[in-house]
N, C-alpha and C. Protein backbone atom coordinates (compact mmCIF):
# COMPACT_ATOMS: atom_id res chain seq x y z
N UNK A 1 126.98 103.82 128.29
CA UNK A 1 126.04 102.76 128.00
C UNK A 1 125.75 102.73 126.49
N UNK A 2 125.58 101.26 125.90
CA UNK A 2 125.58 101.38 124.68
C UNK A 2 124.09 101.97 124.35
N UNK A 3 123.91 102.36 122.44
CA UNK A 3 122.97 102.80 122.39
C UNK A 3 122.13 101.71 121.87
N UNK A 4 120.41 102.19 121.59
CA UNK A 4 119.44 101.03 121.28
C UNK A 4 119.85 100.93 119.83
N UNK A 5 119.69 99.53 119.12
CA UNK A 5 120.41 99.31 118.34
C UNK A 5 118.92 98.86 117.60
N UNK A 6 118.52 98.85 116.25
CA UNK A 6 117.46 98.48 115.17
C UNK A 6 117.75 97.50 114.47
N UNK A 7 116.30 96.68 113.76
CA UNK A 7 116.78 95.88 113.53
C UNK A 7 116.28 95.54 111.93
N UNK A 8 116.78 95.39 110.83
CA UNK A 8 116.62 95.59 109.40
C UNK A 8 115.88 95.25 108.77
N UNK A 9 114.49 94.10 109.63
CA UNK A 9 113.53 93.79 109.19
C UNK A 9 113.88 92.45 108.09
N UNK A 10 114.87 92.20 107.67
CA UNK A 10 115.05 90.63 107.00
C UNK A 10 115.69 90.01 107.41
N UNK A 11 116.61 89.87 108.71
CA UNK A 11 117.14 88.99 108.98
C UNK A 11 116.74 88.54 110.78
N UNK A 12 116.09 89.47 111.03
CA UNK A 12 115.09 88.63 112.55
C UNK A 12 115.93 89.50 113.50
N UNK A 13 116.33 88.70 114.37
CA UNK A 13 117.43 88.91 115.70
C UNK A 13 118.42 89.27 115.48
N UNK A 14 119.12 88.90 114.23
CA UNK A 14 120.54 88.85 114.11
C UNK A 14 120.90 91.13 112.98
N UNK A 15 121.95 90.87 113.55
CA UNK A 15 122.48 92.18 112.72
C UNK A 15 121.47 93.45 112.63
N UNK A 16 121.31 93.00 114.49
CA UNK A 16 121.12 94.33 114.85
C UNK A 16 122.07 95.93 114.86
N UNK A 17 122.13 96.75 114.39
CA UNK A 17 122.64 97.80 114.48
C UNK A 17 122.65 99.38 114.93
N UNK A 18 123.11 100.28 115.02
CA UNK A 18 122.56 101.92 114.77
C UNK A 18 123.13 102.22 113.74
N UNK A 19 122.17 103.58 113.54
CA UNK A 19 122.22 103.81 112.07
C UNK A 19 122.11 103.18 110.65
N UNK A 20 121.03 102.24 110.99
CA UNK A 20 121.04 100.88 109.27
C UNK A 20 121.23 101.93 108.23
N UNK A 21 121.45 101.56 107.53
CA UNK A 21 121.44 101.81 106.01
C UNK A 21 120.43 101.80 105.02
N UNK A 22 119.45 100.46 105.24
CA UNK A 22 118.52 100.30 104.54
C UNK A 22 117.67 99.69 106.04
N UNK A 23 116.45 99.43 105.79
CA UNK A 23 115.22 98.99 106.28
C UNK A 23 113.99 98.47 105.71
N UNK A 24 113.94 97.06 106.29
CA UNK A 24 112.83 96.30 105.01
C UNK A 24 111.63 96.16 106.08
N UNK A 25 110.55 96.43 105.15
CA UNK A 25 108.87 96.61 105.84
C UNK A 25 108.53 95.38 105.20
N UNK A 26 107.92 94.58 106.00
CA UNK A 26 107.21 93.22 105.25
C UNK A 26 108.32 92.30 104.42
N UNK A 27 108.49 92.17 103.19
CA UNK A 27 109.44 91.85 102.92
C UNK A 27 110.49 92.15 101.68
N UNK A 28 110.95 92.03 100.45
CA UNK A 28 112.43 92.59 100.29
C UNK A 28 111.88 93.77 99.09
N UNK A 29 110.71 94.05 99.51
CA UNK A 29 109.84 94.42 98.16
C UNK A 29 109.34 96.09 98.06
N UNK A 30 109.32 95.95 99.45
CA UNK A 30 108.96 97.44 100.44
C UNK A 30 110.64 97.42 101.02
N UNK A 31 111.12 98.46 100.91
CA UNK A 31 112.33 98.74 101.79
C UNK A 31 112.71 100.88 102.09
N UNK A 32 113.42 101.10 102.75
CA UNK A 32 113.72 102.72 102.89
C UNK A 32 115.23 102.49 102.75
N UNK A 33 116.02 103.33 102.17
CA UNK A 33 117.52 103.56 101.96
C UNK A 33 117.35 104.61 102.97
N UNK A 34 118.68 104.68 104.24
CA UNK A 34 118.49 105.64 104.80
C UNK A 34 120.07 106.33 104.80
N UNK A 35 120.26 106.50 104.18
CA UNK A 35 122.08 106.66 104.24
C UNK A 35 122.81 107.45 105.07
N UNK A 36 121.89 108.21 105.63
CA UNK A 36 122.41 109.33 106.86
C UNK A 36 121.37 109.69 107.84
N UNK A 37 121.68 109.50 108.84
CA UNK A 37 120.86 109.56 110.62
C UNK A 37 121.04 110.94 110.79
N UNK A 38 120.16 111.29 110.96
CA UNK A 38 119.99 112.91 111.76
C UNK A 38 120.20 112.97 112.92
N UNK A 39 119.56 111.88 113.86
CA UNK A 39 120.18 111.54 115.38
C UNK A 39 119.79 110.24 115.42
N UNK A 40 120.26 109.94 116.71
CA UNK A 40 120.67 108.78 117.22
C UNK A 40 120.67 108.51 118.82
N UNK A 41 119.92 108.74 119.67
CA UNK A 41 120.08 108.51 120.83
C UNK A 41 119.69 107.61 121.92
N UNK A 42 119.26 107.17 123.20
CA UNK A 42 119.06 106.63 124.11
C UNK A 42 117.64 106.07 123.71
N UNK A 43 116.97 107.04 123.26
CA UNK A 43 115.28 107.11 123.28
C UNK A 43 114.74 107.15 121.75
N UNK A 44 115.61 107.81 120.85
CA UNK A 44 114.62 107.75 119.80
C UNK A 44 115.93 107.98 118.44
N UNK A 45 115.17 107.72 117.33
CA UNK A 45 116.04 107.89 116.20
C UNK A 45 115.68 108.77 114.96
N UNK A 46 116.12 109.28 114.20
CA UNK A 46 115.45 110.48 113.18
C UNK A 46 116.53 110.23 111.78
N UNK A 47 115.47 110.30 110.80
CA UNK A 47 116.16 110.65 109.34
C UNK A 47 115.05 110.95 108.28
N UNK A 48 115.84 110.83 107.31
CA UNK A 48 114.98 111.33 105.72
C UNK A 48 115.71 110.33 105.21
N UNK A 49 114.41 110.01 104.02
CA UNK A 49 115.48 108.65 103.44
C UNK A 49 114.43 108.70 102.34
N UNK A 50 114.78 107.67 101.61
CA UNK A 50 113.81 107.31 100.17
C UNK A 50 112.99 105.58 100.39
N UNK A 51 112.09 105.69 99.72
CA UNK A 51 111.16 104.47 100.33
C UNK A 51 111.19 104.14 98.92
N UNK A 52 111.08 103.00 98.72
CA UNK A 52 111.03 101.91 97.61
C UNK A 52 110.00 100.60 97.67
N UNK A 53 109.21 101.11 96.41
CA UNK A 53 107.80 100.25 96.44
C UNK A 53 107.87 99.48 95.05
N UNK A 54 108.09 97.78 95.08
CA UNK A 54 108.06 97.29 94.06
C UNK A 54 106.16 97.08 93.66
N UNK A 55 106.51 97.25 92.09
CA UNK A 55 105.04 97.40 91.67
C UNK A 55 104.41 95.99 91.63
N UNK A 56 105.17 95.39 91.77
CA UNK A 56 105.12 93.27 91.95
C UNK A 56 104.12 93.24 90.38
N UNK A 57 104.10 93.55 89.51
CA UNK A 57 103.39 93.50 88.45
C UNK A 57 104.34 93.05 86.88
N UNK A 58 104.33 92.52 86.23
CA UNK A 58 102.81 91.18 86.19
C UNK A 58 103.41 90.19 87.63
N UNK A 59 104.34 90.05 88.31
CA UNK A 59 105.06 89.47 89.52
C UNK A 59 106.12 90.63 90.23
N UNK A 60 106.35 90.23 91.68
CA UNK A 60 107.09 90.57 92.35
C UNK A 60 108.76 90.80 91.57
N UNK A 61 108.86 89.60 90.57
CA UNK A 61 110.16 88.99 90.21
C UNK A 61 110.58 90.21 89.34
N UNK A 62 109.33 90.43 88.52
CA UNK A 62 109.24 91.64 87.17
C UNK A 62 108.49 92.88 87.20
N UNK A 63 108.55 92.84 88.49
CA UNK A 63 108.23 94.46 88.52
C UNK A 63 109.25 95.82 88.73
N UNK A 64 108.40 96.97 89.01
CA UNK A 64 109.48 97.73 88.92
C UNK A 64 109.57 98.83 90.17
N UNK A 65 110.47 99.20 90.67
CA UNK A 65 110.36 100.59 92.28
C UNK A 65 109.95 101.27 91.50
N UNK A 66 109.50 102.01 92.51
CA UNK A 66 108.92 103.47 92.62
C UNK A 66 109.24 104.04 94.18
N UNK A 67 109.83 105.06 94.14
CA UNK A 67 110.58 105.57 94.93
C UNK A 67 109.65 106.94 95.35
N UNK A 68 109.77 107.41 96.97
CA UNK A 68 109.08 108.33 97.24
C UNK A 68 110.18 108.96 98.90
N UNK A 69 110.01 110.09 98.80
CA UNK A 69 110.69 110.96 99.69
C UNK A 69 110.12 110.80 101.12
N UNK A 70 111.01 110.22 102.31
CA UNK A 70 110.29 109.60 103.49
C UNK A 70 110.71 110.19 104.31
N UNK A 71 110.06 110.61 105.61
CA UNK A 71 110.64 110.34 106.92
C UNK A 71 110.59 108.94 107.88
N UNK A 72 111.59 108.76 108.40
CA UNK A 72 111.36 107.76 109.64
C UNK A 72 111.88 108.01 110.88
N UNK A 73 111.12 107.62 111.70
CA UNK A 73 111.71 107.38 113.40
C UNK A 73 111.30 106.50 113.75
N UNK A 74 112.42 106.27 115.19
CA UNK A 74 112.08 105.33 116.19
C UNK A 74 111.80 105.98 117.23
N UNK A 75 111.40 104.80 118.33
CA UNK A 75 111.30 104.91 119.22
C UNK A 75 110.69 103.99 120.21
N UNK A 76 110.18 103.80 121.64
CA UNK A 76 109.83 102.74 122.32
C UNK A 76 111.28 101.72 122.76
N UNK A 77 112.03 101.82 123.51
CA UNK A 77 113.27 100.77 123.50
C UNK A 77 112.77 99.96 124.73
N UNK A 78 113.02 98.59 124.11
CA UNK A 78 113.40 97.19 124.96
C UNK A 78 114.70 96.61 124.66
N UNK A 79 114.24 95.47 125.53
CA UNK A 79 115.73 94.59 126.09
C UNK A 79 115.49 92.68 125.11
N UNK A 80 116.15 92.70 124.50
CA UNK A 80 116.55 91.31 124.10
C UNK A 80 117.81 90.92 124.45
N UNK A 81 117.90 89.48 125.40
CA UNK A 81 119.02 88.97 125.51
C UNK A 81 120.33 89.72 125.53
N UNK A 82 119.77 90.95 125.94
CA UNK A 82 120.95 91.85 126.71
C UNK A 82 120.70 93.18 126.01
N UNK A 83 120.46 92.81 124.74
CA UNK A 83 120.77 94.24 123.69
C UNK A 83 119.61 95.19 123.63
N UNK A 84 119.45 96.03 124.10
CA UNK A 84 118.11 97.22 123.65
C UNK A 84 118.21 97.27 122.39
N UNK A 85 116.92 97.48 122.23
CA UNK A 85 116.36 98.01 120.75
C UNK A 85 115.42 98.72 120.47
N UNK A 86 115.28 99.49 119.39
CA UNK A 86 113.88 100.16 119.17
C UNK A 86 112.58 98.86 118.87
N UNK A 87 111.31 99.32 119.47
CA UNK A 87 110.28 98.94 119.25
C UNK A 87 109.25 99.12 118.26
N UNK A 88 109.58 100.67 118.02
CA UNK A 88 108.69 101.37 117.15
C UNK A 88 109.24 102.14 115.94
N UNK A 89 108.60 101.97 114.59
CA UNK A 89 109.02 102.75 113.73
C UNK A 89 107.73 103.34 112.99
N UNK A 90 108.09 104.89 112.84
CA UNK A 90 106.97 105.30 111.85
C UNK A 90 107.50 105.76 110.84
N UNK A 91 106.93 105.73 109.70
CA UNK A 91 107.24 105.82 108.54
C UNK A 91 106.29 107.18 107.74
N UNK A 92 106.99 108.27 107.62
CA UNK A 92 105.92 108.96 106.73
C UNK A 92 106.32 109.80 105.50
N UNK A 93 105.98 109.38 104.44
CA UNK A 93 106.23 109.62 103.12
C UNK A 93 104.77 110.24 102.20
N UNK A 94 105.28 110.76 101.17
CA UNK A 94 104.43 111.56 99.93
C UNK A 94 103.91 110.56 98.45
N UNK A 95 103.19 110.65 98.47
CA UNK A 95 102.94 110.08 96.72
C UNK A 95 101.45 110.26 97.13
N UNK A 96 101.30 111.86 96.54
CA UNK A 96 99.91 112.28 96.10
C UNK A 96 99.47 113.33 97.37
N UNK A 97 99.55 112.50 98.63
CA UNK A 97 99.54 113.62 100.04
C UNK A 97 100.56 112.32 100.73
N UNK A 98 100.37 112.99 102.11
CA UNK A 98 101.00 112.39 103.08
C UNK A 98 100.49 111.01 103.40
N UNK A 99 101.44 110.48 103.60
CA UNK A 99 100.54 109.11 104.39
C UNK A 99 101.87 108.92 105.68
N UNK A 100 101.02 108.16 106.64
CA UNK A 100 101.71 107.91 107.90
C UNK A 100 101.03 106.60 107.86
N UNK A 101 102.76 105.75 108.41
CA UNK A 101 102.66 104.36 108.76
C UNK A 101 103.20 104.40 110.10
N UNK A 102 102.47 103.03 111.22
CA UNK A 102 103.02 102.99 112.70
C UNK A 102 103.63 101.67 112.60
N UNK A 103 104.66 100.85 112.57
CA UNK A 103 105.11 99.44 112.56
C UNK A 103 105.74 99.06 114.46
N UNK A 104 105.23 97.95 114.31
CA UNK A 104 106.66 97.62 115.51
C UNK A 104 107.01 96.36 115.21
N UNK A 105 108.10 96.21 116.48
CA UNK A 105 109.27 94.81 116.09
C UNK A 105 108.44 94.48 116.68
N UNK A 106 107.73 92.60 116.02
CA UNK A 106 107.35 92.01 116.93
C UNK A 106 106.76 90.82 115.78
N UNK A 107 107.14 89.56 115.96
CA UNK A 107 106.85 88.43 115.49
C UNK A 107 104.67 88.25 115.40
N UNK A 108 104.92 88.00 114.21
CA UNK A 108 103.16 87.30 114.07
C UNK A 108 102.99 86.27 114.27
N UNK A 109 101.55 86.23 114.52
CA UNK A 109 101.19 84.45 115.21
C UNK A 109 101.16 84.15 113.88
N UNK A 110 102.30 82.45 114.11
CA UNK A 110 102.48 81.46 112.96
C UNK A 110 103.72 81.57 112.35
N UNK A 111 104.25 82.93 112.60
CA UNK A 111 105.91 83.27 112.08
C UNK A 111 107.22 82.83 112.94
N UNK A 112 107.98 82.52 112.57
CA UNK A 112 109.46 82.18 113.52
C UNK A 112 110.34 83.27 113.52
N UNK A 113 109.80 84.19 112.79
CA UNK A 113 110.83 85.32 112.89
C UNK A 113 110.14 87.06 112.92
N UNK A 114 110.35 87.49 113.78
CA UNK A 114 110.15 89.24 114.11
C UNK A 114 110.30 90.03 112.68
N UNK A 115 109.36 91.05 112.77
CA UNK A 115 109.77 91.95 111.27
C UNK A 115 109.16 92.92 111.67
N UNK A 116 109.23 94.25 111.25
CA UNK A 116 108.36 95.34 111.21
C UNK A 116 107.25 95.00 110.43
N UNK A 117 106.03 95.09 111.38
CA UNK A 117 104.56 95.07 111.20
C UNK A 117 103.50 96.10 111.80
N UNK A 118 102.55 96.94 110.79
CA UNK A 118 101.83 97.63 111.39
C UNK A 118 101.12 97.77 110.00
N UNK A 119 100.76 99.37 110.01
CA UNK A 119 100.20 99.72 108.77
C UNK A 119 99.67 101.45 108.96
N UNK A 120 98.73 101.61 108.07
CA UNK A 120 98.36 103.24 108.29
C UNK A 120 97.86 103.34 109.74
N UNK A 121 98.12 105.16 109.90
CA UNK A 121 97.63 105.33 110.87
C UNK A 121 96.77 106.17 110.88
């Protein structure tokens, strides 16, 4: 049986995968490079990766990353139009102490398209 497949946070439904590469929170401004999966299975997903925070200062256009040492997982799998997927991602990274983020896939009222949405936990 295939496995639950994630989904990259900028392009909605489409180019779902396992193992992404990158992963965008909100939008192209916040993202995690994840270049190597620790696991991968039925139920849940694991890595270390680097998180990238544009400073959007004096704009989004001209600002600059800042990069911080992350963990992420999944977990929670459902069914779209055939394909499982993860539901849940947490995000927990360093700059200063720990912080922990909880997101899930799931469209906001007024949006046409699904993204990872949550925030601290």
């Amino acid at each position: 049986m295939a496995l639950p497949v994630a989904y990259n946070g900028a392009e909605g439904w489409s180019q779902g995968q396992a193992r992404l590469p990158v992963i965008y929170i909100g939008e192209s401004n916040v993202f995690v490079r994840t270049p190597h999966w620790s696991g991968w299975s039925g139920s849940s997903a694991f890595t270390r990766g680097e998180l990238w925070v544009n400073t959007c200062t004096p704009n989004c256009s001209a600002g600059h990353y800042h990069t911080y040492p992350a963990r992420l997982s999944f977990s929670g799998v459902a069914v779209h139009n055939g394909v499982k997927y993860f539901t849940r991602l947490r995000l927990r990274y360093w700059h200063g102490h720990q912080r922990d983020y909880v997101l899930s896939w799931n469209t906001l009222p007024g949006a046409t398209m699904p993204g990872w949405n949550g925030g601290p936990r």
